[in-house]
Protein backbone atom coordinates (compact mmCIF):
# COMPACT_ATOMS: atom_id res chain seq x y z
CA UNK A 1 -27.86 55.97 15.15
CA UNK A 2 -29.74 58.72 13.37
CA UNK A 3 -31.55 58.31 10.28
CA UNK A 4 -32.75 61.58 8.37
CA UNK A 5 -36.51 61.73 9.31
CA UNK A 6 -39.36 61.58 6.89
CA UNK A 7 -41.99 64.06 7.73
CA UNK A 8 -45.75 63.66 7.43
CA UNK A 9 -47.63 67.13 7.02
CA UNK A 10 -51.35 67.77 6.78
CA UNK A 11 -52.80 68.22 3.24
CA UNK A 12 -56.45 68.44 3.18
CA UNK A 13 -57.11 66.69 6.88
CA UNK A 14 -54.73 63.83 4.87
CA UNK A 15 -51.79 62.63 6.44
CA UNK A 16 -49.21 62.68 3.54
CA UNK A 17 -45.65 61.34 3.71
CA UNK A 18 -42.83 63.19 2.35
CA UNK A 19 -39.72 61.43 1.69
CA UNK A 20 -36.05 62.74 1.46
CA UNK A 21 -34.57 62.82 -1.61
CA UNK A 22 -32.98 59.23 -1.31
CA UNK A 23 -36.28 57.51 -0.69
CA UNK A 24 -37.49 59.62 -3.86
CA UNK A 25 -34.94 58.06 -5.43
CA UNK A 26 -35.10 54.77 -4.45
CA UNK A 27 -38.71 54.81 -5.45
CA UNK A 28 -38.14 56.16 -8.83
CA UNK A 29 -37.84 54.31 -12.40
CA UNK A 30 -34.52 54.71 -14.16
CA UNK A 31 -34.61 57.88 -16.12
CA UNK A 32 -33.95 56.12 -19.44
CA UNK A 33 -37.26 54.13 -18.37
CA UNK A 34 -40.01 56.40 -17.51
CA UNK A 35 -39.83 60.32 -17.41
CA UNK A 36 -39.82 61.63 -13.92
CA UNK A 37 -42.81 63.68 -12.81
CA UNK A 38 -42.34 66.80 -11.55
CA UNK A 39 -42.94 66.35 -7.82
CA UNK A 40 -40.24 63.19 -8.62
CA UNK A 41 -38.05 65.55 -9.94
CA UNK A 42 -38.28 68.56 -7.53
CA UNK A 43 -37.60 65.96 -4.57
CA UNK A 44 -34.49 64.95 -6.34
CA UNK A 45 -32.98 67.79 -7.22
CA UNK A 46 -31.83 68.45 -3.47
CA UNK A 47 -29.93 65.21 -3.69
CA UNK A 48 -28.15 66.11 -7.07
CA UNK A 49 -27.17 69.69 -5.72
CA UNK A 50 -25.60 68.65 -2.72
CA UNK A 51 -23.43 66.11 -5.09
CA UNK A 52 -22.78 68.78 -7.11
CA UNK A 53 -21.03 71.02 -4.35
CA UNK A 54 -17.10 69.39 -4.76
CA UNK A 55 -16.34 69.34 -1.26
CA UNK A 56 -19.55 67.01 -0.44
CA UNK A 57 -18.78 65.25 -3.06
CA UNK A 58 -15.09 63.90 -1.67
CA UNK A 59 -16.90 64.41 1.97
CA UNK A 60 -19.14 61.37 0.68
CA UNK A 61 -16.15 60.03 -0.83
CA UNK A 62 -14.09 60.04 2.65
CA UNK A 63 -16.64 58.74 4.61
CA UNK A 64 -17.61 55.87 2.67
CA UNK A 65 -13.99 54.89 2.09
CA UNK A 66 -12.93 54.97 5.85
CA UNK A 67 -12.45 52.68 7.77
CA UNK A 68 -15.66 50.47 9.00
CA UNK A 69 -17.55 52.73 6.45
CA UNK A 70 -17.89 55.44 9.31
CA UNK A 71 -15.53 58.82 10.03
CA UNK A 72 -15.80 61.29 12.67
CA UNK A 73 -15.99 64.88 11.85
CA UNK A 74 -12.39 65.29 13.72
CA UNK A 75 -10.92 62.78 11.32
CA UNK A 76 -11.93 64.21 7.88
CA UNK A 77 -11.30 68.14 8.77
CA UNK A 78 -7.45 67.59 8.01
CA UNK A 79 -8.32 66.91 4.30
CA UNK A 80 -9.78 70.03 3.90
CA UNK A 81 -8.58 74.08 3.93
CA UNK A 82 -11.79 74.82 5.74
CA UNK A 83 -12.96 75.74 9.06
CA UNK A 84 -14.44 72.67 11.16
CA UNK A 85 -17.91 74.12 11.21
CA UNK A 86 -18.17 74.73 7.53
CA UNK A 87 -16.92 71.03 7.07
CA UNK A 88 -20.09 70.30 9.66
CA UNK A 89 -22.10 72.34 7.86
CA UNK A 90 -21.63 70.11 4.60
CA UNK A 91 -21.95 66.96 6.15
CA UNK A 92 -25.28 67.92 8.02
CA UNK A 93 -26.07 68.91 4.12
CA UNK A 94 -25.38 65.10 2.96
CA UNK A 95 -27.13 63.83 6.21
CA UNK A 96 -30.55 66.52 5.15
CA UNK A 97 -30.89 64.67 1.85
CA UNK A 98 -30.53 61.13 3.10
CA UNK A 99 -26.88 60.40 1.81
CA UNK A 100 -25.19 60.24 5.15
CA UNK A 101 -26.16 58.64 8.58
CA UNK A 102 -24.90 60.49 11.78
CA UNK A 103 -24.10 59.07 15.12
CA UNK A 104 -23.18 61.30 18.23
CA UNK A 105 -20.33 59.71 20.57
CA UNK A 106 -18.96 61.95 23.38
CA UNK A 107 -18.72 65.33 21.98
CA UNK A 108 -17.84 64.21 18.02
CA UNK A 109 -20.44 63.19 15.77
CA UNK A 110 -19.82 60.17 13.70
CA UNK A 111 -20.99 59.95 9.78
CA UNK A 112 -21.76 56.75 7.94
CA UNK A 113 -22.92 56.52 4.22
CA UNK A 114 -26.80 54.80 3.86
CA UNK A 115 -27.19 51.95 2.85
CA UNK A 116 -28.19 51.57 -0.88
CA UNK A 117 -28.05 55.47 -1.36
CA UNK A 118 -25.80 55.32 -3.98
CA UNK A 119 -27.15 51.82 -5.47
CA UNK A 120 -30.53 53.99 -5.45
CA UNK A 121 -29.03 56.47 -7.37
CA UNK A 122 -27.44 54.41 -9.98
CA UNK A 123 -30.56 52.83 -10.68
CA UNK A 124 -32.16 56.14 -11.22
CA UNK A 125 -29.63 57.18 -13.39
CA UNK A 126 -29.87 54.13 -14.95
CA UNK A 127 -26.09 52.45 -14.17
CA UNK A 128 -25.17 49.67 -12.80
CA UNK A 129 -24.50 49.80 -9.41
CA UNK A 130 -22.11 47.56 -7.37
């Protein structure tokens, strides 16, 4: 299983962490709460864009309503009019920003949807979450 890496770069001879943009979330107040600060809200943003894009959007959608919560990149291609690497090149989008987990089996590469990414995201935009 592969789990979008969080990077630690040098800032000053200081370690610093830098989470994707579902860790941001997840470690954000609701909106309605407590205003966002700007390096809050420029980690984000990546997260909300790739939502934004409609064909991530039922991507997510498709993988987390498979079945077992996991599809393989051969199984969701047939839902779209779209070449199979641009369909890659979407989900590897969703995986970048922490919304998707990837598994490689044989030759196909197998996508799950993170746990608590979109309860995260409800919370930050301050819904109730299943």
């Amino acid at each position: 299983m592969s789990k979008p890496q969080t990077d630690r770069t040098e800032t000053r001879g200081q370690s610093v962490l830098e989470l994707t943009p579902v860790e941001t979330v997840a470690c954000c107040s609701p909106l309605d709460k407590q205003p966002l600060a700007r390096e809050q809200a420029e980690r984000i943003a990546p997260l909300l864009k790739a939502l934004a894009d409609p064909v991530r959007l039922r991507l997510l959608s498709l993988v987390a309503s498979h079945a077992n919560g996991e599809a393989c990149v051969c199984d969701l291609n047939g839902a779209f009019e779209l070449s199979q690497p641009t369909i890659s090149h979407h989900l590897k989008v969703l995986h970048d920003v922490g919304l998707l987990g990837r598994s490689k089996r044989g030759v196909w590469v197998y996508y799950r949807l993170e746990p608590g990414a979109l309860k995260d995201l409800a919370g930050l935009l301050g819904g109730v979450a299943r």
